[in-house]
C-alpha atoms as a PDB file:
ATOM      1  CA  UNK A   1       0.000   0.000   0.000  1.00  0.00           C
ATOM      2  CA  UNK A   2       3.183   1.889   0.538  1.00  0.00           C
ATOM      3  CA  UNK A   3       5.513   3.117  -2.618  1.00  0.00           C
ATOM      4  CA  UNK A   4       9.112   1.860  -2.138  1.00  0.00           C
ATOM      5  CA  UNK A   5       9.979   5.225  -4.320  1.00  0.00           C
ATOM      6  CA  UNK A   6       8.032   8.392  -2.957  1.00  0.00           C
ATOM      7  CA  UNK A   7       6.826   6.982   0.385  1.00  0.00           C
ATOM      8  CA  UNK A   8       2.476   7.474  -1.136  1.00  0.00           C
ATOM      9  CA  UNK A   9       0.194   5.307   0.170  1.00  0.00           C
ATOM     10  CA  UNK A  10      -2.376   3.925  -1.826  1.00  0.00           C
ATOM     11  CA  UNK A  11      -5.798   4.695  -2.034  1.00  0.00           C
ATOM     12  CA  UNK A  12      -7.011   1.139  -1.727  1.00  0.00           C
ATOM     13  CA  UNK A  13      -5.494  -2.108  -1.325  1.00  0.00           C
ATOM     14  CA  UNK A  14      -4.646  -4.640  -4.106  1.00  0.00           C
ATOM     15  CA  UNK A  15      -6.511  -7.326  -4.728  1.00  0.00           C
ATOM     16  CA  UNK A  16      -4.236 -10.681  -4.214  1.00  0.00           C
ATOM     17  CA  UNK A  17      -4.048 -11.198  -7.931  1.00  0.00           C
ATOM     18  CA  UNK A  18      -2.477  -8.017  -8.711  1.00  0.00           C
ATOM     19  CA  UNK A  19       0.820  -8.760  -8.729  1.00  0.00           C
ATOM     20  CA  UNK A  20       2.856  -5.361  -9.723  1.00  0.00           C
ATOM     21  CA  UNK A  21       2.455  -2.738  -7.478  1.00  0.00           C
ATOM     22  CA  UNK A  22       1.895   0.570  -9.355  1.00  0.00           C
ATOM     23  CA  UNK A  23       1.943   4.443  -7.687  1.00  0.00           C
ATOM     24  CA  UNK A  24      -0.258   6.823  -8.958  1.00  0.00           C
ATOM     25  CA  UNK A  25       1.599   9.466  -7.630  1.00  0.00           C
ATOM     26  CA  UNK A  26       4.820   8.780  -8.843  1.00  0.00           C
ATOM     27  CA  UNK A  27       4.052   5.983 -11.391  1.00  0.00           C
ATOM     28  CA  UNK A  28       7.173   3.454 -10.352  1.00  0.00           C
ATOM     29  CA  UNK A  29       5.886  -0.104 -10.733  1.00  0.00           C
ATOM     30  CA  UNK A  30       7.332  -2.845  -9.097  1.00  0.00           C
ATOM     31  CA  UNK A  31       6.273  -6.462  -7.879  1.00  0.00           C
ATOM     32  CA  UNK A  32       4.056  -6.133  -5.002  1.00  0.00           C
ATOM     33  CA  UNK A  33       6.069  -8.552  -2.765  1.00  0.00           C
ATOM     34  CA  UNK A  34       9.627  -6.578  -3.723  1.00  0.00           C
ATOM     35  CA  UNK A  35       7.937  -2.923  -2.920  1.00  0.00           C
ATOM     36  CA  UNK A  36       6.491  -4.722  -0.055  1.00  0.00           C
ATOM     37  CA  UNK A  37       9.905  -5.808   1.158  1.00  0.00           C
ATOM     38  CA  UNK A  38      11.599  -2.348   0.043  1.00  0.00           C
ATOM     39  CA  UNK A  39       9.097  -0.355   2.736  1.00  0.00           C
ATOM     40  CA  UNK A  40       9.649  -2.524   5.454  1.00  0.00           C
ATOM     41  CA  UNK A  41      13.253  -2.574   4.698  1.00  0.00           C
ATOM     42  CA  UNK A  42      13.204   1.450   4.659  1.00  0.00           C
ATOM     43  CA  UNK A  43      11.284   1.312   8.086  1.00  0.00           C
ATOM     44  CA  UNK A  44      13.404  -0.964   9.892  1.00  0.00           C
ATOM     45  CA  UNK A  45      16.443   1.054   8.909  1.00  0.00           C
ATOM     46  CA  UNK A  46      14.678   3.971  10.491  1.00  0.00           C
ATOM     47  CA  UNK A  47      14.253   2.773  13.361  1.00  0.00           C
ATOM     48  CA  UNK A  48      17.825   1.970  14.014  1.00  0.00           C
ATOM     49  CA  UNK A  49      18.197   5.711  13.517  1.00  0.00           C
ATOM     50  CA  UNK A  50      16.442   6.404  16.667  1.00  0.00           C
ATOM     51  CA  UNK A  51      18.581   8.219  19.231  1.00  0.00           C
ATOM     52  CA  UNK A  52      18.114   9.457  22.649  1.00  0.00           C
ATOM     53  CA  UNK A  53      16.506  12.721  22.110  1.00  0.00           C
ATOM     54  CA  UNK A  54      13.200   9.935  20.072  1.00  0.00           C
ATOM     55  CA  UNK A  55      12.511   8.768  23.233  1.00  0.00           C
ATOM     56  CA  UNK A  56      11.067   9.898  26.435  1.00  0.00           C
ATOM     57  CA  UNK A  57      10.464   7.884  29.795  1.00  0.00           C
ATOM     58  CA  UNK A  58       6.842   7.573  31.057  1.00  0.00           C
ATOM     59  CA  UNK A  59       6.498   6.296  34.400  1.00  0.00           C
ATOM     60  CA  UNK A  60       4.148   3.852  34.904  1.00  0.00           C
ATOM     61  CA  UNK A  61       1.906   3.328  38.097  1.00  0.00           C
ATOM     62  CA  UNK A  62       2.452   2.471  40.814  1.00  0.00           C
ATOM     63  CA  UNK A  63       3.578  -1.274  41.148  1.00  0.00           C
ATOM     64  CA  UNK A  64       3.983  -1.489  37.784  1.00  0.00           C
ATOM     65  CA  UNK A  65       7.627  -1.630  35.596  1.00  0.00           C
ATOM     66  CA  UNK A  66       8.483   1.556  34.358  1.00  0.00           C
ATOM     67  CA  UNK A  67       9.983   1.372  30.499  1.00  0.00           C
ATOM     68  CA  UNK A  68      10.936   4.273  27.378  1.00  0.00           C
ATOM     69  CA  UNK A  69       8.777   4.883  24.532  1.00  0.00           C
ATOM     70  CA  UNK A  70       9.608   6.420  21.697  1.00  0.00           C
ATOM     71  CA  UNK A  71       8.447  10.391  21.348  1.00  0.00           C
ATOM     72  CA  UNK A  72       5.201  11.276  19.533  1.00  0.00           C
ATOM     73  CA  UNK A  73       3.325   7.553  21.078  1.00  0.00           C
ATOM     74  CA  UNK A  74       0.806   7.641  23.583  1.00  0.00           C
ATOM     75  CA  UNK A  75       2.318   5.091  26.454  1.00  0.00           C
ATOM     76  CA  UNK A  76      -1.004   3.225  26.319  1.00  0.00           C
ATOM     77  CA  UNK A  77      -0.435   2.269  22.509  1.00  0.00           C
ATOM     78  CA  UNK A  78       3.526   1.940  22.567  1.00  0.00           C
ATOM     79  CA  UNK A  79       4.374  -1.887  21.165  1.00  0.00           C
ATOM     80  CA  UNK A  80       5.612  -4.201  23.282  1.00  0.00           C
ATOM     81  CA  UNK A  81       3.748  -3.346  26.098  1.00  0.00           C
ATOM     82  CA  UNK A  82       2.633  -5.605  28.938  1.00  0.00           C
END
């Protein structure tokens, strides 16, 4: 839904026999699973970017374990919660 090349998201999703994923802002084409792969990819690189001043510490209540979440999420939607 993502495009590997300008970062637009797609209107709608593709239907599982469309197999080339094609931008209409952009207009790069590209097999679905390779774009696919390309985002993540780009987002997991990202996130190894992440420094000190992305993330803030929240404290938790009482009795419970405190932990950092990264700036800009709402401590009760952070991942790997609980």
């Amino acid at each position: 839904m993502t495009c590997s090349s300008c970062g637009a998201r797609a209107k709608q999703r593709l239907d599982l026999d469309v197999r080339v994923f094609e931008c209409a802002e952009c207009g790069h084409a590209e097999d679905r699973d390779r774009n696919a792969a390309r985002v993540m990819l780009a987002a997991t690189v990202e996130l190894d970017r992440v420094s000190v001043d992305d993330v803030r510490h929240c404290w938790p209540p009482s009795g419970a374990v405190g932990g950092a979440v990264r700036a800009g999420n709402p401590p009760g939607l952070s991942a790997g919660r609980g």
